[in-house]
PDB file of N, CA and C in Angstrom:
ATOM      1  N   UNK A   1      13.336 -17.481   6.989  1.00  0.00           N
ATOM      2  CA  UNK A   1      13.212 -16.574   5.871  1.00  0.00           C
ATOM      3  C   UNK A   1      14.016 -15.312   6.196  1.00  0.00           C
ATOM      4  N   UNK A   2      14.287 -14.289   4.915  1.00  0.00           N
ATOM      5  CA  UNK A   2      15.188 -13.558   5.459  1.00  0.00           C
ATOM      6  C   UNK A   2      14.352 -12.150   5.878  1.00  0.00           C
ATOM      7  N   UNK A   3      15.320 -10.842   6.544  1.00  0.00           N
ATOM      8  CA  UNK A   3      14.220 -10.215   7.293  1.00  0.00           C
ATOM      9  C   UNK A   3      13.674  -9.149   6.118  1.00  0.00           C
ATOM     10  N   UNK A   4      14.254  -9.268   5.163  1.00  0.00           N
ATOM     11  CA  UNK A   4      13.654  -8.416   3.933  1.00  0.00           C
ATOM     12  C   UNK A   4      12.725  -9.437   3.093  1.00  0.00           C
ATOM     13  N   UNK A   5      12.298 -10.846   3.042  1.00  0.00           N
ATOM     14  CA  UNK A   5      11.786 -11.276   2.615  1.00  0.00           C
ATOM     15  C   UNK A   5      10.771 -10.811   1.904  1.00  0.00           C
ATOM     16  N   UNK A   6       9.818 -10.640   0.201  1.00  0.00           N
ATOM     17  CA  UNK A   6       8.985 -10.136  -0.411  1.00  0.00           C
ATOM     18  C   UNK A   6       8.356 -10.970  -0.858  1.00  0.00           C
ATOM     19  N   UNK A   7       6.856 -11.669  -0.408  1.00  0.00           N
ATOM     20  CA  UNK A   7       5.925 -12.802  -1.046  1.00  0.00           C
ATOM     21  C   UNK A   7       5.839 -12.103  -2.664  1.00  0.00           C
ATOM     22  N   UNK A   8       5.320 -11.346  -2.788  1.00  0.00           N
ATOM     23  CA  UNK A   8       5.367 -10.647  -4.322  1.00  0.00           C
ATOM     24  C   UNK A   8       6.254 -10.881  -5.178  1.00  0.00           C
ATOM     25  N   UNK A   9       7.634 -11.091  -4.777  1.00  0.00           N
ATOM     26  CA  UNK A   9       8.718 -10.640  -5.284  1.00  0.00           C
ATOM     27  C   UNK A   9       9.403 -12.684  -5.457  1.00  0.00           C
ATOM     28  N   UNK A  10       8.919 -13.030  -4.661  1.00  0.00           N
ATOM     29  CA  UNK A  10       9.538 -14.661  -4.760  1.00  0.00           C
ATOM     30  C   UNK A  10       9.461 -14.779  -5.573  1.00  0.00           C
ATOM     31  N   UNK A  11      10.965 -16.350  -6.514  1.00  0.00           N
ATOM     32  CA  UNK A  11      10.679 -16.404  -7.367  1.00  0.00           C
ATOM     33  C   UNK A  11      10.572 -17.799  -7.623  1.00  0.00           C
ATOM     34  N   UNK A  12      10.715 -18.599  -6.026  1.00  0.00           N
ATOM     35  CA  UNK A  12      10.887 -19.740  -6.219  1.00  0.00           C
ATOM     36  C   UNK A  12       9.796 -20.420  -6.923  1.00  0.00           C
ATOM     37  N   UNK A  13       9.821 -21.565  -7.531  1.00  0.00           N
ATOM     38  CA  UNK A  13       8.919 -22.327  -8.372  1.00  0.00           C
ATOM     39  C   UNK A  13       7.770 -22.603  -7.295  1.00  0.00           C
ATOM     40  N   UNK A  14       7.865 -23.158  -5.989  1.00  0.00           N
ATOM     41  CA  UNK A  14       6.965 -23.869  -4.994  1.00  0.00           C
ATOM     42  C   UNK A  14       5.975 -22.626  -4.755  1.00  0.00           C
ATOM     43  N   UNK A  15       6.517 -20.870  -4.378  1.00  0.00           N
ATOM     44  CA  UNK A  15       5.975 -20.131  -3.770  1.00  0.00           C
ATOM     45  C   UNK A  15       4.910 -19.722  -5.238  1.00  0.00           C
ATOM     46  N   UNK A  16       6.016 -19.562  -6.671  1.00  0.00           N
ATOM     47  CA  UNK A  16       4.891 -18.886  -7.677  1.00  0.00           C
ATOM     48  C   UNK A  16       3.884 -19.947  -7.798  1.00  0.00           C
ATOM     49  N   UNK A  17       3.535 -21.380  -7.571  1.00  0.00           N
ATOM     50  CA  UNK A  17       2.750 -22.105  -7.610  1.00  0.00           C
ATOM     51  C   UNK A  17       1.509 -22.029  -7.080  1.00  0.00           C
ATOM     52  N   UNK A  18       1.750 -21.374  -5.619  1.00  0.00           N
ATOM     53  CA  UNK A  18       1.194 -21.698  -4.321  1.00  0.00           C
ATOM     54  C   UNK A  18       0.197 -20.115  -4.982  1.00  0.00           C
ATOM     55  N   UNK A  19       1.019 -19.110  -5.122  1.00  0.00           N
ATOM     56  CA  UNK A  19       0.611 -18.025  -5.543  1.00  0.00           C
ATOM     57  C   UNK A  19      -0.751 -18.194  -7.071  1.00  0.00           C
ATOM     58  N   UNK A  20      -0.392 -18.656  -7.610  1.00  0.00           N
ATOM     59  CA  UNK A  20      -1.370 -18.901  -8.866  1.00  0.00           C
ATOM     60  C   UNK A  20      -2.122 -19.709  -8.796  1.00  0.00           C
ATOM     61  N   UNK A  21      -2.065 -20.652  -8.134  1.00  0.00           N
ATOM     62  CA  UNK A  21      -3.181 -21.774  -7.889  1.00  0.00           C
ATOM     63  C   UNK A  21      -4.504 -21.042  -7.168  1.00  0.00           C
ATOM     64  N   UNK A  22      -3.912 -20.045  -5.840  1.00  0.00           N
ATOM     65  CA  UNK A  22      -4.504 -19.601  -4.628  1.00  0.00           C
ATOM     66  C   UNK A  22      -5.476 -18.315  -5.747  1.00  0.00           C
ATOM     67  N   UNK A  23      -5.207 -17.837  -7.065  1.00  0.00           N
ATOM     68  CA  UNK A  23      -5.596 -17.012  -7.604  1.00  0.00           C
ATOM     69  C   UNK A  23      -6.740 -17.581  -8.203  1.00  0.00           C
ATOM     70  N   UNK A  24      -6.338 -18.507  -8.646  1.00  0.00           N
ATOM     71  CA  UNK A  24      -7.408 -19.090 -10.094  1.00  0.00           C
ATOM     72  C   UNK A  24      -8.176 -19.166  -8.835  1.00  0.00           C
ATOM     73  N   UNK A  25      -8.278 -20.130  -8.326  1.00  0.00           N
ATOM     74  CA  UNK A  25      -9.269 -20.131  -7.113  1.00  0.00           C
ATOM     75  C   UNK A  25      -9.795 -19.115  -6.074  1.00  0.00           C
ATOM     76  N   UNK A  26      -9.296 -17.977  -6.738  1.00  0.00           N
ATOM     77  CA  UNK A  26     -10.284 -16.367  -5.794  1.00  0.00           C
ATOM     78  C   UNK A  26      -9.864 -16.583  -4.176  1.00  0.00           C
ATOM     79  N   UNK A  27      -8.369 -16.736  -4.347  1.00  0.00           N
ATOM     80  CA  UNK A  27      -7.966 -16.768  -2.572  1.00  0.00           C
ATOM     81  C   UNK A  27      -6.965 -15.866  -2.749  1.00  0.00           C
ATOM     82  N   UNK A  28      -6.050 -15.989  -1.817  1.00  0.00           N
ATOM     83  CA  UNK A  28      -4.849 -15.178  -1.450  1.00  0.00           C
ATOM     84  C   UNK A  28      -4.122 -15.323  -0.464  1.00  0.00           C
ATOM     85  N   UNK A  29      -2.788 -15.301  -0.384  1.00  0.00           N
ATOM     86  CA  UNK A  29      -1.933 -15.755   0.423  1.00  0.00           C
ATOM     87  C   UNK A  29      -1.121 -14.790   0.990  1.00  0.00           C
ATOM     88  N   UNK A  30      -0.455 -14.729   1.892  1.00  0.00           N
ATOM     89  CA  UNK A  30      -0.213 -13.641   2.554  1.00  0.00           C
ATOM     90  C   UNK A  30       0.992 -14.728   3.471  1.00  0.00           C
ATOM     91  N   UNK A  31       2.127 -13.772   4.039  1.00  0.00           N
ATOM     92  CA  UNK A  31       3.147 -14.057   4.496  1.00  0.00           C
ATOM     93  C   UNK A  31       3.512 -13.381   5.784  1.00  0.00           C
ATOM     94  N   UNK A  32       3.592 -14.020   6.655  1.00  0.00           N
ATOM     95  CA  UNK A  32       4.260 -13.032   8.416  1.00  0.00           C
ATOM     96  C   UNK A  32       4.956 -13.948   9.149  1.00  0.00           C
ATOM     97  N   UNK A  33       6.200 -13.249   9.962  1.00  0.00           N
ATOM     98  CA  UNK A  33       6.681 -13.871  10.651  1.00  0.00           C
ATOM     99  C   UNK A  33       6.524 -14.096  12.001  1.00  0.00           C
ATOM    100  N   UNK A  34       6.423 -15.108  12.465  1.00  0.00           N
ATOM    101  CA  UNK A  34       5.465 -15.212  13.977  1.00  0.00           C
ATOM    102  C   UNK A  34       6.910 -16.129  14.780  1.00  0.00           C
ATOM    103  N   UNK A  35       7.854 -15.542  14.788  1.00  0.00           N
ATOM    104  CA  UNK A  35       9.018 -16.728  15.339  1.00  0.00           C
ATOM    105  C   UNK A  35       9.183 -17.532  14.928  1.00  0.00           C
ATOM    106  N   UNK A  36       9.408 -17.417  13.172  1.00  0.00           N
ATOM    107  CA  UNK A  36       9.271 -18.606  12.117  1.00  0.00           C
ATOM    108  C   UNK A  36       8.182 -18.080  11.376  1.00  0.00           C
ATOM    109  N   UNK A  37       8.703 -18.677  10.022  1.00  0.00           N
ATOM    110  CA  UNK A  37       7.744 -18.308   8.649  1.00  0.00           C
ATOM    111  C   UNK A  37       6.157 -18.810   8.925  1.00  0.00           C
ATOM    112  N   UNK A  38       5.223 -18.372   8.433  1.00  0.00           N
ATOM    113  CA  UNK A  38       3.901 -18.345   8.635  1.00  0.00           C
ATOM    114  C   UNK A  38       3.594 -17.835   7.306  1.00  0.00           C
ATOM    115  N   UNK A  39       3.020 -19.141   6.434  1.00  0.00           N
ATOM    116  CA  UNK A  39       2.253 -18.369   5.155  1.00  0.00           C
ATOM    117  C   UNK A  39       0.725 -18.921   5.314  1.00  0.00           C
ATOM    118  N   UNK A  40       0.334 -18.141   4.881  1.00  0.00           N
ATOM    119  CA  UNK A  40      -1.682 -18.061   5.193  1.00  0.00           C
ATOM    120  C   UNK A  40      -2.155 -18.171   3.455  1.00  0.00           C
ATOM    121  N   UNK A  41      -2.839 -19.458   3.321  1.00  0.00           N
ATOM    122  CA  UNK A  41      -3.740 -19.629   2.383  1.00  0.00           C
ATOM    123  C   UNK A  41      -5.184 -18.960   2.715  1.00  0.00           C
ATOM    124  N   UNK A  42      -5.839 -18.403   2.130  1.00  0.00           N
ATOM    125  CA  UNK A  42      -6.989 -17.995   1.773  1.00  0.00           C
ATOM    126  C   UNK A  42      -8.127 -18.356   0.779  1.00  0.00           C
ATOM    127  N   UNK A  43      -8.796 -18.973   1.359  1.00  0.00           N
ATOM    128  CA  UNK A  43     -10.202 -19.011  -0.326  1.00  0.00           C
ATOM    129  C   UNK A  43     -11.321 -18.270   0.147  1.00  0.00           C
ATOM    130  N   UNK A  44     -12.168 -17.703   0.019  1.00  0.00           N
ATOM    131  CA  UNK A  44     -14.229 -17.212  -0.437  1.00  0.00           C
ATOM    132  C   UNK A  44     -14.241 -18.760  -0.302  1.00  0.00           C
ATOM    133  N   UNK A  45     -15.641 -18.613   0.179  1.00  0.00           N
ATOM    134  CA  UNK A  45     -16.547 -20.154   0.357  1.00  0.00           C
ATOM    135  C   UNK A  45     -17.189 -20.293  -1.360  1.00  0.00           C
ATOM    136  N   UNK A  46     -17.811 -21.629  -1.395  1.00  0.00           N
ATOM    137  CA  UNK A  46     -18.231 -21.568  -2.655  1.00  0.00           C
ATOM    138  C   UNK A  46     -19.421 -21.036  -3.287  1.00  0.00           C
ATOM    139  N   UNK A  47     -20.157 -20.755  -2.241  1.00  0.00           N
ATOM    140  CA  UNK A  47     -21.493 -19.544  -2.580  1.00  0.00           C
ATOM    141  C   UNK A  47     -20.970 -18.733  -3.217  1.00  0.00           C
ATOM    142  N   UNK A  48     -19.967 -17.793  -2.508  1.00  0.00           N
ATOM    143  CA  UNK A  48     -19.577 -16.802  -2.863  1.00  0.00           C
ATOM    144  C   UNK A  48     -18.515 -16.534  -4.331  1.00  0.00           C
ATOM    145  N   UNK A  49     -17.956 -17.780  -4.293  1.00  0.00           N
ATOM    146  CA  UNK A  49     -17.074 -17.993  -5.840  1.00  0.00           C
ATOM    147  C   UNK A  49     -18.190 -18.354  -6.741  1.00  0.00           C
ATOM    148  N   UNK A  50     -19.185 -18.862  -6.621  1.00  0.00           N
ATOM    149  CA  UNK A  50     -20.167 -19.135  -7.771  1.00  0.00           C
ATOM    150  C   UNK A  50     -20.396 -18.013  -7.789  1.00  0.00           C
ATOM    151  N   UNK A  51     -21.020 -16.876  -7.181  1.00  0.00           N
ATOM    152  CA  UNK A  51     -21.461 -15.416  -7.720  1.00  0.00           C
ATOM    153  C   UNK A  51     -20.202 -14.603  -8.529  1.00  0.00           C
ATOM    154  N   UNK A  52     -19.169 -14.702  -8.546  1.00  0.00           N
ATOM    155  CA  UNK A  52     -17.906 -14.301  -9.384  1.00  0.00           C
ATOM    156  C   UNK A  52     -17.958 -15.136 -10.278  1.00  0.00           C
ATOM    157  N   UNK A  53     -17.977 -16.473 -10.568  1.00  0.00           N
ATOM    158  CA  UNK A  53     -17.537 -17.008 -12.161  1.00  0.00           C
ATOM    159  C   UNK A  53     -19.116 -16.595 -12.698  1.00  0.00           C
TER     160      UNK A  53
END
């Protein structure tokens, strides 16, 4: 990835996917470089998403 890279700012089809899916579902994804790309999915357990919907 490049060293200005912006998860926000992507516009590829795969990343806005990954991005909106991870939403509807009350997660979040986050991006760092660890000697190579590293993207981090996130969800809340489902206790905790049943108290939000």
């Amino acid at each position: 990835m490049p060293s200005d890279f912006d998860l926000p700012k992507a516009k590829s089809l795969g990343l806005r996917l990954v991005k909106s899916l991870s939403k509807q579902l009350h997660g979040g994804v986050s991006y760092f470089n660890d000697n190579g790309a590293v993207f981090k999915v996130a969800f809340k357990n489902t206790s905790a998403r049943a108290l939000v919907d």
